[in-house]
Every structure is written in structure tokens, then in C-alpha cells.
Protein backbone atom coordinates (compact mmCIF):
# COMPACT_ATOMS: atom_id res chain seq x y z
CA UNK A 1 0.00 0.00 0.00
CA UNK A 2 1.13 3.75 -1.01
CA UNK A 3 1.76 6.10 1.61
CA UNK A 4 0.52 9.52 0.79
CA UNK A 5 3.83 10.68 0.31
CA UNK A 6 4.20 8.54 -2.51
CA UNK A 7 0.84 9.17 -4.20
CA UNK A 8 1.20 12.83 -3.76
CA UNK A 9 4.55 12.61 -5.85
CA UNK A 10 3.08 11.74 -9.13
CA UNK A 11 -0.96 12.98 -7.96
CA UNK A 12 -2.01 15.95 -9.10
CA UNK A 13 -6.08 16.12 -8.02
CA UNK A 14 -8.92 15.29 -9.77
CA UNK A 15 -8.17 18.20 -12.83
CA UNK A 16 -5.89 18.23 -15.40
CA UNK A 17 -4.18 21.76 -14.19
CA UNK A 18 -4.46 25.33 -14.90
CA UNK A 19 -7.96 25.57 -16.54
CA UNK A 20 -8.93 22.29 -16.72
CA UNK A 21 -9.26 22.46 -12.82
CA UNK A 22 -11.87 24.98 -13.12
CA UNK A 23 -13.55 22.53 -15.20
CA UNK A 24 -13.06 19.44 -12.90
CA UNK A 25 -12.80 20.36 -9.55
CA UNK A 26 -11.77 18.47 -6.71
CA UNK A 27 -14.98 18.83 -5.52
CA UNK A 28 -18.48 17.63 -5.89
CA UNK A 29 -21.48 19.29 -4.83
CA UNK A 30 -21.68 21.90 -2.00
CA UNK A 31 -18.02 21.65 -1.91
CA UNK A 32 -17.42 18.02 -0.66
CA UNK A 33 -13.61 17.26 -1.89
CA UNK A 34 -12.66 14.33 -2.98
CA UNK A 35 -9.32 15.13 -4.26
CA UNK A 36 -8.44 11.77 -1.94
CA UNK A 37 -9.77 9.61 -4.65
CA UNK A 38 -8.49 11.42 -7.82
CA UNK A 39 -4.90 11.48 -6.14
CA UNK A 40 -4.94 7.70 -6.04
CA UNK A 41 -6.26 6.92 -9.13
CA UNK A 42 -3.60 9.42 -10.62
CA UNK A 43 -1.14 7.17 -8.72
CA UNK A 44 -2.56 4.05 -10.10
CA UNK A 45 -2.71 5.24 -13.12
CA UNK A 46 0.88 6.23 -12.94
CA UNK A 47 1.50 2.71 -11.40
CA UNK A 48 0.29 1.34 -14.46
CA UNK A 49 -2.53 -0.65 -12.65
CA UNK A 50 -4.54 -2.13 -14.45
CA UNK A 51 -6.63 0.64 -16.13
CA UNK A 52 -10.30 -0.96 -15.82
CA UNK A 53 -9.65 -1.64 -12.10
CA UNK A 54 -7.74 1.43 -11.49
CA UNK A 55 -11.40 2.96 -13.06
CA UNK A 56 -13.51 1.38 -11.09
CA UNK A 57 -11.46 1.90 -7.91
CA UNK A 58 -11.42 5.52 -8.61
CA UNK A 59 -15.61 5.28 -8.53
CA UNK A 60 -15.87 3.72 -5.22
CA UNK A 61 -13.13 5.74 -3.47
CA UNK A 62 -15.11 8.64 -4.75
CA UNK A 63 -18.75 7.17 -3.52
CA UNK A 64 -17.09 5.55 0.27
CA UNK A 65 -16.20 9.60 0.42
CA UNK A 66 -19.69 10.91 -0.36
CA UNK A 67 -21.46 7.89 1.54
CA UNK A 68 -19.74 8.71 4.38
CA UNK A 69 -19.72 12.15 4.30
CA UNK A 70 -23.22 13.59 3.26
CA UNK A 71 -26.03 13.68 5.61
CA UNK A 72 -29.12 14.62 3.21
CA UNK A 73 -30.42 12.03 0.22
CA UNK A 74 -30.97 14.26 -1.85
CA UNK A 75 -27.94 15.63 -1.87
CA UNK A 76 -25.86 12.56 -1.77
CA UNK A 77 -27.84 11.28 -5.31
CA UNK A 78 -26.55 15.04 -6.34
CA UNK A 79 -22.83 14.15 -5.28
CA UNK A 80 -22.87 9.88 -6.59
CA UNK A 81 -24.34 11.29 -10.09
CA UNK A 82 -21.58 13.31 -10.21
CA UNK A 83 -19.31 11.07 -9.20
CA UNK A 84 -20.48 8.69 -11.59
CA UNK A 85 -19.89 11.53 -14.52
CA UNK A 86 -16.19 11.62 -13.77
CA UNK A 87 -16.00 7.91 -13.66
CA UNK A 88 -17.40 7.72 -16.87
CA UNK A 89 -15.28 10.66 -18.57
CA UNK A 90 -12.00 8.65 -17.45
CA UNK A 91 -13.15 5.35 -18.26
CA UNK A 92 -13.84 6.69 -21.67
CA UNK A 93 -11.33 9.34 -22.29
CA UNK A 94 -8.55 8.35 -19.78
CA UNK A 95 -6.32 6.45 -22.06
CA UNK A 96 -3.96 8.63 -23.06
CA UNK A 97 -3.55 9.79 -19.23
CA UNK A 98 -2.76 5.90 -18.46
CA UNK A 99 -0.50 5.40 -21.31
CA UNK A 100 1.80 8.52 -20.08
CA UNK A 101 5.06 8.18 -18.92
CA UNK A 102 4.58 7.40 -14.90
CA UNK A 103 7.77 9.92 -14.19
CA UNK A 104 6.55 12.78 -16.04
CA UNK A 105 4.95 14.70 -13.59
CA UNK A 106 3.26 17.63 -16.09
CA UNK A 107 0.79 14.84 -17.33
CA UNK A 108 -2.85 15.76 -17.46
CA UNK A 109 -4.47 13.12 -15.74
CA UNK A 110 -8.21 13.20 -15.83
């Protein structure tokens, strides 16, 4: 198992930096971050686990974090649709982030 240390060497959040960020926050609805999740599936990614797992993984980090975290239902279908939306965009569009070189740190991970 990673420490954080490790992840946070090659992790960059759930954006792909500068702009992109604005357009894929770290957060999901009403602020809830869960920058956790993207920083470990940038690490698997970079890991070169395997990228269908890594995927998936990504999706449940993200949902333990708004399961756990959100008091309201309504507000927690809010957060897990979202969720689901960036599990979907990398599952779909992450391949070139997953074939990257692991080292090269200025990669725009999804």
C-alpha cells in the first residue's frame, strides 16, 4: 500500500491543471472534496494498474467519500451522479492519461 507521500509525488487532483481544474474540480457538490480519490487513481494510473480496475477503484473511493460524508439524500444522489460523470469521462477518455510516462509529472491526468 502507497503512503501519501508517494501518491502525492506523481498525484495531481482530480483536474488536469491550470484551466482544466476549473472545469473538474476536486470537488463535488456543496463543496465536498474528494481530491483523496483522484490522487490515487492518478497514482494508479501512474503505477500502471490495471486501467479498468484502477477505473472502477477511482468510482468507489469517490462514492465511500460521499457515503460517508453527506447527511441529506438528496444531496448525496446530487454528489454519486456526479461522481459517476467523472467515472465515466476517465473510463472513456482516460487512455492517453494511463499510457503517459509514470515519471513525467506535467501529465494531465483526468
Amino acid at each position: 500500500m502507497a503512503k501519501k507521500e508517494e501518491i502525492d509525488t506523481v498525484a495531481q487532483g482530480c483536474g488536469p491543471g491550470w484551466f482544466g481544474d476549473y472545469l473538474v474540480p476536486d470537488t463535488v457538490w456543496g463543496g465536498l472534496s474528494i481530491e483523496r480519490a483522484c490522487r490515487i487513481h492518478d497514482w494508479d494510473y501512474a503505477q500502471k494498474f490495471d486501467k479498468e480496475l484502477a477505473d472502477v477503484r477511482f468510482k468507489e473511493n469517490m462514492e465511500r467519500i460521499i457515503i460517508a460524508c453527506t447527511k441529506w439524500n438528496w444531496l448525496k444522489r446530487l454528489r454519486l451522479h456526479q461522481a459517476n460523470v467523472y467515472y465515466k469521462v476517465v473510463s472513456y477518455v482516460g487512455d492517453h492519461a494511463y499510457a503517459a510516462d509514470k515519471n513525467n509529472k506535467s501529465i494531465n491526468y483526468l
